[in-house]
Protein backbone atom coordinates (compact mmCIF):
# COMPACT_ATOMS: atom_id res chain seq x y z
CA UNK A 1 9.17 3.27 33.78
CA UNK A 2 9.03 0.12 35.86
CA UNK A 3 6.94 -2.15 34.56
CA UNK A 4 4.72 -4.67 37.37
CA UNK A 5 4.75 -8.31 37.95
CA UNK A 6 1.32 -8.37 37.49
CA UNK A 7 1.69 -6.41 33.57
CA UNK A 8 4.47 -9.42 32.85
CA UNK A 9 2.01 -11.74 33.84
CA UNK A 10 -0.73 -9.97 31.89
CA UNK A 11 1.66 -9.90 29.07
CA UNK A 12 3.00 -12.99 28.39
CA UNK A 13 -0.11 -15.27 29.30
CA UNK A 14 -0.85 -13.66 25.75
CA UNK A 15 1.70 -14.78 24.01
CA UNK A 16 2.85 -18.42 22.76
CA UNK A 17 6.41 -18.74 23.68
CA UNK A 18 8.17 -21.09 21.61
CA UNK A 19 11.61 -22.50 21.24
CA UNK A 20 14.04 -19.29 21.39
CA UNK A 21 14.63 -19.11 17.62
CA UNK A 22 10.84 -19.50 16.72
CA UNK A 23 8.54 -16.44 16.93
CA UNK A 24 6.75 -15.94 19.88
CA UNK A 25 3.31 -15.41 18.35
CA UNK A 26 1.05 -12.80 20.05
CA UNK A 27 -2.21 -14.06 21.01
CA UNK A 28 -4.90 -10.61 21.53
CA UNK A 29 -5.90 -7.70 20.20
CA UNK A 30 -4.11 -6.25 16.88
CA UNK A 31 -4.06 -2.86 15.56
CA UNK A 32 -5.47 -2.17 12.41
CA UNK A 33 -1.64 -2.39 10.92
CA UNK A 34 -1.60 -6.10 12.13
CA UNK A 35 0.47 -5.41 15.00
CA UNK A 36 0.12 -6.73 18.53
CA UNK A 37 -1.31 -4.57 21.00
CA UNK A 38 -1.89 -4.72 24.84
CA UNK A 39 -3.39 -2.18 27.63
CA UNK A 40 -0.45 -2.51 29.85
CA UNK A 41 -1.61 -1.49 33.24
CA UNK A 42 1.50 -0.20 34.14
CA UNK A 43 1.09 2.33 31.31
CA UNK A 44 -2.06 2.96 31.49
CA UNK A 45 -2.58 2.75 28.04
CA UNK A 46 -2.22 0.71 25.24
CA UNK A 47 1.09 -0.63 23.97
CA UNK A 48 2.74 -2.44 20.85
CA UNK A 49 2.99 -6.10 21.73
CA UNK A 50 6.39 -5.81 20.42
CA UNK A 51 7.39 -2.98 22.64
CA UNK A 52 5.98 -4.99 25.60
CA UNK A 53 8.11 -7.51 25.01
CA UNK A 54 11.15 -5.90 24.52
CA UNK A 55 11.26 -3.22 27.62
CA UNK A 56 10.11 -6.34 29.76
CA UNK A 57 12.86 -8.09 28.62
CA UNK A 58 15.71 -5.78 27.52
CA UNK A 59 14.97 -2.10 29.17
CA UNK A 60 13.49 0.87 28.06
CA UNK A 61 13.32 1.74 24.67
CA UNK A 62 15.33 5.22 24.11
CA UNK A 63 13.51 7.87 22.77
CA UNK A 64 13.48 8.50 19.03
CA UNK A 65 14.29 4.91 18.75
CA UNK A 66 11.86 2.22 17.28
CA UNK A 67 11.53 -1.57 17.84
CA UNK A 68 12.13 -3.52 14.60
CA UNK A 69 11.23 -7.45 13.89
CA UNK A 70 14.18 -9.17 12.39
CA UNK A 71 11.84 -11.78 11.63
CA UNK A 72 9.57 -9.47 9.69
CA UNK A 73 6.57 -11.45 11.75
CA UNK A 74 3.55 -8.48 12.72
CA UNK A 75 2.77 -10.71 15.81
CA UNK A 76 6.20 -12.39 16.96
CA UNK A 77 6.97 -11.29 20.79
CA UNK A 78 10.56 -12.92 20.48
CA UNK A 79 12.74 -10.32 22.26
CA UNK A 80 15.67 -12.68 20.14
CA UNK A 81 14.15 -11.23 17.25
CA UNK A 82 13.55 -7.85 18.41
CA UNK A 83 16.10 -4.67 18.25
CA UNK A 84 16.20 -1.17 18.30
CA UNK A 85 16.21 0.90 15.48
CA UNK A 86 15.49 4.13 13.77
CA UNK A 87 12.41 5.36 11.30
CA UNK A 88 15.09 5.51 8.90
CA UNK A 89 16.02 1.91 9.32
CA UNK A 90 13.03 0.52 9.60
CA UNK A 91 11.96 2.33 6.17
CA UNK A 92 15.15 0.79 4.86
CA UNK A 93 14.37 -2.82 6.00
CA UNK A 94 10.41 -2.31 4.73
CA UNK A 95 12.39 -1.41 0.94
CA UNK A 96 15.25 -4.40 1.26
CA UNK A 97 13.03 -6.75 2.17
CA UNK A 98 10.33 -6.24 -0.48
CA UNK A 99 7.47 -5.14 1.99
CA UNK A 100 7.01 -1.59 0.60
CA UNK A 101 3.10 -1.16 -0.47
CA UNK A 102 1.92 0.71 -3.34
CA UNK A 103 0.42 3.45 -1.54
CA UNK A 104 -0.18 6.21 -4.37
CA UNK A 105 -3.27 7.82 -4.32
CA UNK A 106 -6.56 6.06 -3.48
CA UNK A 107 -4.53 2.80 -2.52
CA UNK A 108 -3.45 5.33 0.53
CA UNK A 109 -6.59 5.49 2.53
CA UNK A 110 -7.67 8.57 0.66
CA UNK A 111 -10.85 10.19 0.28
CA UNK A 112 -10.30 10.66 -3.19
CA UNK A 113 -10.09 8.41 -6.29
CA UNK A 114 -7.87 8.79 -9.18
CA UNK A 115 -11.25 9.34 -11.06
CA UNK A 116 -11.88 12.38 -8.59
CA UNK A 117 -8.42 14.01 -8.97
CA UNK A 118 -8.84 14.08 -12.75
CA UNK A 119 -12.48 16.25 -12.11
CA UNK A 120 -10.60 18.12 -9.89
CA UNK A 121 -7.42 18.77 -11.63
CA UNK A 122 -10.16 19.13 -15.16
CA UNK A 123 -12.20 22.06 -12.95
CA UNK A 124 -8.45 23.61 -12.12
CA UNK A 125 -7.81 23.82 -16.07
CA UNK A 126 -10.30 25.59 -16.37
CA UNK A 127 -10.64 28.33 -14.00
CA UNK A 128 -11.95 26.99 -11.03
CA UNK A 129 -10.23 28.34 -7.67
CA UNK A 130 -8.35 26.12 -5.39
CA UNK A 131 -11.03 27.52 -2.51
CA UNK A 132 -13.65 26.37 -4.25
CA UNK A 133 -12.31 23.15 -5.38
CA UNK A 134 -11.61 22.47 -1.86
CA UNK A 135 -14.85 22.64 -0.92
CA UNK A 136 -16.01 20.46 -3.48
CA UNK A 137 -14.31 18.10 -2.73
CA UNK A 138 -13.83 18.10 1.18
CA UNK A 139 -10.19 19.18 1.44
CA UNK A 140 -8.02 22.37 2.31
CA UNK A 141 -7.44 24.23 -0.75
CA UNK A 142 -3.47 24.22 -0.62
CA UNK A 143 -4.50 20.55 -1.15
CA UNK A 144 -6.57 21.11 -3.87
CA UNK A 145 -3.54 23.28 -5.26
CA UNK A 146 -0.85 20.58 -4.73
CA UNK A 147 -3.17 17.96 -6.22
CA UNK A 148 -4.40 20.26 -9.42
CA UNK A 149 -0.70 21.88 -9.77
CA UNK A 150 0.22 17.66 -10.00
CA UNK A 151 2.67 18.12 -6.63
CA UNK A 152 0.15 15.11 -5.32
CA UNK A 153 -1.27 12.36 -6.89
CA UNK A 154 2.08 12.98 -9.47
CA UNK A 155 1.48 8.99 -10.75
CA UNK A 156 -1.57 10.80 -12.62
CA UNK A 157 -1.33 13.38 -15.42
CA UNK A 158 -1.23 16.97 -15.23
CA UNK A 159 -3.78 18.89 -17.00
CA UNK A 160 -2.60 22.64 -18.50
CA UNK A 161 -3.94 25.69 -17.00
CA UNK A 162 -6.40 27.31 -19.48
């Protein structure tokens, strides 16, 4: 996709460019993650600061390819510290570099508490049906199963099957 004059423009009057081995900090809107993000007119749509930055400045970004910070910097626009990558990698560099969240259970956004799975996984021991377990507790019931049969939530204790 070519991108316009007018979305460079757009682009980088949001961004602080610095020295070339500083991060270019990006000056807008963020998603929720922390990243930059920017309604690129040329799009139509919103797109990762990052991204911006890079297909303005080094091309297209292949498909199944991501663009990874070497700087590990949420806002930096720096295409120097910019590069292509895959999921994979960028798992890999999240691990080596320390930035890998505790995101078992509740600490992952869910609607459920550890407090709630032992009820539910309490109600599975004895008797209750993964159906109706489900709809106590707002989920599909091969949820319900995973989480009671300890396949989810396994940092939490299993109870036996009465």
């Amino acid at each position: 996709m070519k991108i316009s004059e007018k979305t460079k423009r757009l682009f980088w009057a949001k961004v602080t460019v610095r020295d070339a081995d500083e991060c270019w900090l990006w000056g807008n809107s963020t998603m929720n993650s922390g990243y930059g993000n920017f309604w690129s007119p040329s799009h139509g749509r919103p797109v990762g600061a990052r991204q911006m930055s890079f297909m303005i400045e080094v091309g297209a970004i292949p498909e199944g390819l991501c663009v990874l910070h070497n700087c590990d910097n949420k806002l930096c626009c720096n295409p120097a510290h910019l590069r292509l990558g895959t999921k994979k990698e960028n798992t890999a560099d999240m691990f080596k570099r320390g930035r890998n969240p505790d995101l078992k259970g509740e600490k992952n956004h869910s609607k459920l508490t550890d407090e709630k799975v032992m009820d539910l996984r309490r109600r599975w021991a004895d008797g209750e049906s993964q159906y109706s377990l489900g709809r106590a507790f707002g989920i599909n019931p091969s949820t319900a199963y995973r989480i009671a049969s300890g396949q989810r939530w396994t940092h939490l204790p299993v109870i036996a099957r009465h």
